[in-house]
C-alpha atoms as a PDB file:
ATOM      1  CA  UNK A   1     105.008  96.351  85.814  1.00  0.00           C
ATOM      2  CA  UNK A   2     103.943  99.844  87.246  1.00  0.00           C
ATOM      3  CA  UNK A   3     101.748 100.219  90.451  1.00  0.00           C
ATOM      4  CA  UNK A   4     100.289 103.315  90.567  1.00  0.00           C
ATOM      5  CA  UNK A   5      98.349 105.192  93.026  1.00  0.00           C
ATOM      6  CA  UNK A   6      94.425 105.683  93.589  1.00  0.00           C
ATOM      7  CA  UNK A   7      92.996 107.628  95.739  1.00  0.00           C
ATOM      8  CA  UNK A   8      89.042 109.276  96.107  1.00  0.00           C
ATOM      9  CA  UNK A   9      90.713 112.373  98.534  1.00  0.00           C
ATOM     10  CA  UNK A  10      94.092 114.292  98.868  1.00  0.00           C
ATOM     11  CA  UNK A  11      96.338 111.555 101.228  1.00  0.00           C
ATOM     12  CA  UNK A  12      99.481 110.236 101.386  1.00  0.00           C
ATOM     13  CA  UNK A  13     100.641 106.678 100.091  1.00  0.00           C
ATOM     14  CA  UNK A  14     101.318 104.571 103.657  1.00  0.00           C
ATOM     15  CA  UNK A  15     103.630 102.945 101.301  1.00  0.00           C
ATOM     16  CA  UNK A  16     105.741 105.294  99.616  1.00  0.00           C
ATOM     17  CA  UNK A  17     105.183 108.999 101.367  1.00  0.00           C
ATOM     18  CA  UNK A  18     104.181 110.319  98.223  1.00  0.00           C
ATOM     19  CA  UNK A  19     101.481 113.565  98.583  1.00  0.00           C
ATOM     20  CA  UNK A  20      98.494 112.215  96.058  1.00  0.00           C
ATOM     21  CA  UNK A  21      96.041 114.051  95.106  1.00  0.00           C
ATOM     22  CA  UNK A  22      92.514 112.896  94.187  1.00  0.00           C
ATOM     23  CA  UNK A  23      91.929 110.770  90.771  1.00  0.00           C
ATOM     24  CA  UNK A  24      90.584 107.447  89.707  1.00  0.00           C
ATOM     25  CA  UNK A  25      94.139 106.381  88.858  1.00  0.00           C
ATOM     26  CA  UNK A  26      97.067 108.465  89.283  1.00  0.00           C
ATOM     27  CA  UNK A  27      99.545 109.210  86.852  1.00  0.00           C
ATOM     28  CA  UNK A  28     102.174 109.071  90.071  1.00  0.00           C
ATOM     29  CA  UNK A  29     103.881 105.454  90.000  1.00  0.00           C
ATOM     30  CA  UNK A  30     104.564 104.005  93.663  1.00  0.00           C
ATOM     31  CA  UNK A  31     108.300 103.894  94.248  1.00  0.00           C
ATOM     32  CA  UNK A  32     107.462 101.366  96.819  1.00  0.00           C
ATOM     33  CA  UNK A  33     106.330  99.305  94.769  1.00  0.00           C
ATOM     34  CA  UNK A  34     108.438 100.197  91.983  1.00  0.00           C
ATOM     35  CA  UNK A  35     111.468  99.317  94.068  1.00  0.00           C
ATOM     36  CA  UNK A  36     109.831  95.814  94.966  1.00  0.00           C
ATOM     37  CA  UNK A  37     109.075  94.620  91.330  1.00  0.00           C
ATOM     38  CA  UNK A  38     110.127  91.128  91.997  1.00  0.00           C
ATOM     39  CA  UNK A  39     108.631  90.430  95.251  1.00  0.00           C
ATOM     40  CA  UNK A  40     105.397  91.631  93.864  1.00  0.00           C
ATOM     41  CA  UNK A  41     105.222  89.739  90.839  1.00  0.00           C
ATOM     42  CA  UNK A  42     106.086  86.340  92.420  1.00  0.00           C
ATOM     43  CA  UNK A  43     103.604  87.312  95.332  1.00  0.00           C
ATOM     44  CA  UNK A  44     100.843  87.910  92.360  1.00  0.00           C
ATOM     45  CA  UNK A  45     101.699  84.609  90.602  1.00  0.00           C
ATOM     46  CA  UNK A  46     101.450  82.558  93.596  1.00  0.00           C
ATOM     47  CA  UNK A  47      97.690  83.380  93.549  1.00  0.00           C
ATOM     48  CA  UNK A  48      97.243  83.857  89.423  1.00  0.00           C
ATOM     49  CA  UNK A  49      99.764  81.986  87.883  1.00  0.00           C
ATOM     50  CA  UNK A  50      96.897  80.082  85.679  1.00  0.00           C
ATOM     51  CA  UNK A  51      96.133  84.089  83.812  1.00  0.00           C
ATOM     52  CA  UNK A  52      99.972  84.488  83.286  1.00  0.00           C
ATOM     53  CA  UNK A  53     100.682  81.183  81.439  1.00  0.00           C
ATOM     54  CA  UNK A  54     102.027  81.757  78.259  1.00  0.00           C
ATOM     55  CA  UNK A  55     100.884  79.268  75.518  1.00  0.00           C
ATOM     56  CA  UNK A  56     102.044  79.007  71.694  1.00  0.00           C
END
């Protein structure tokens, strides 16, 4: 799972003090979020856990 940045003007991730410059998605992953895989996937299947079932 990558999280990457987006941003309409040049700022700097709150999150990861990365410089980003402006782009409808970044090519810059968020080593924030990178370094909090885990935490953010259970935190996104508490809320969509129906869209992530896996079904044979």
């Amino acid at each position: 799972m990558s999280i990457k940045h987006e941003f309409m003007a040049k700022e700097i991730c709150n999150q990861c003090s990365k410089q980003i410059y402006p782009a409808d998605i970044s090519i810059q992953l968020c080593s924030f979020f990178q370094q909090r895989q885990h935490d953010l996937l259970r935190y996104i299947l508490r809320f969509y856990q129906k869209e992530f079932q896996y079904s044979r």
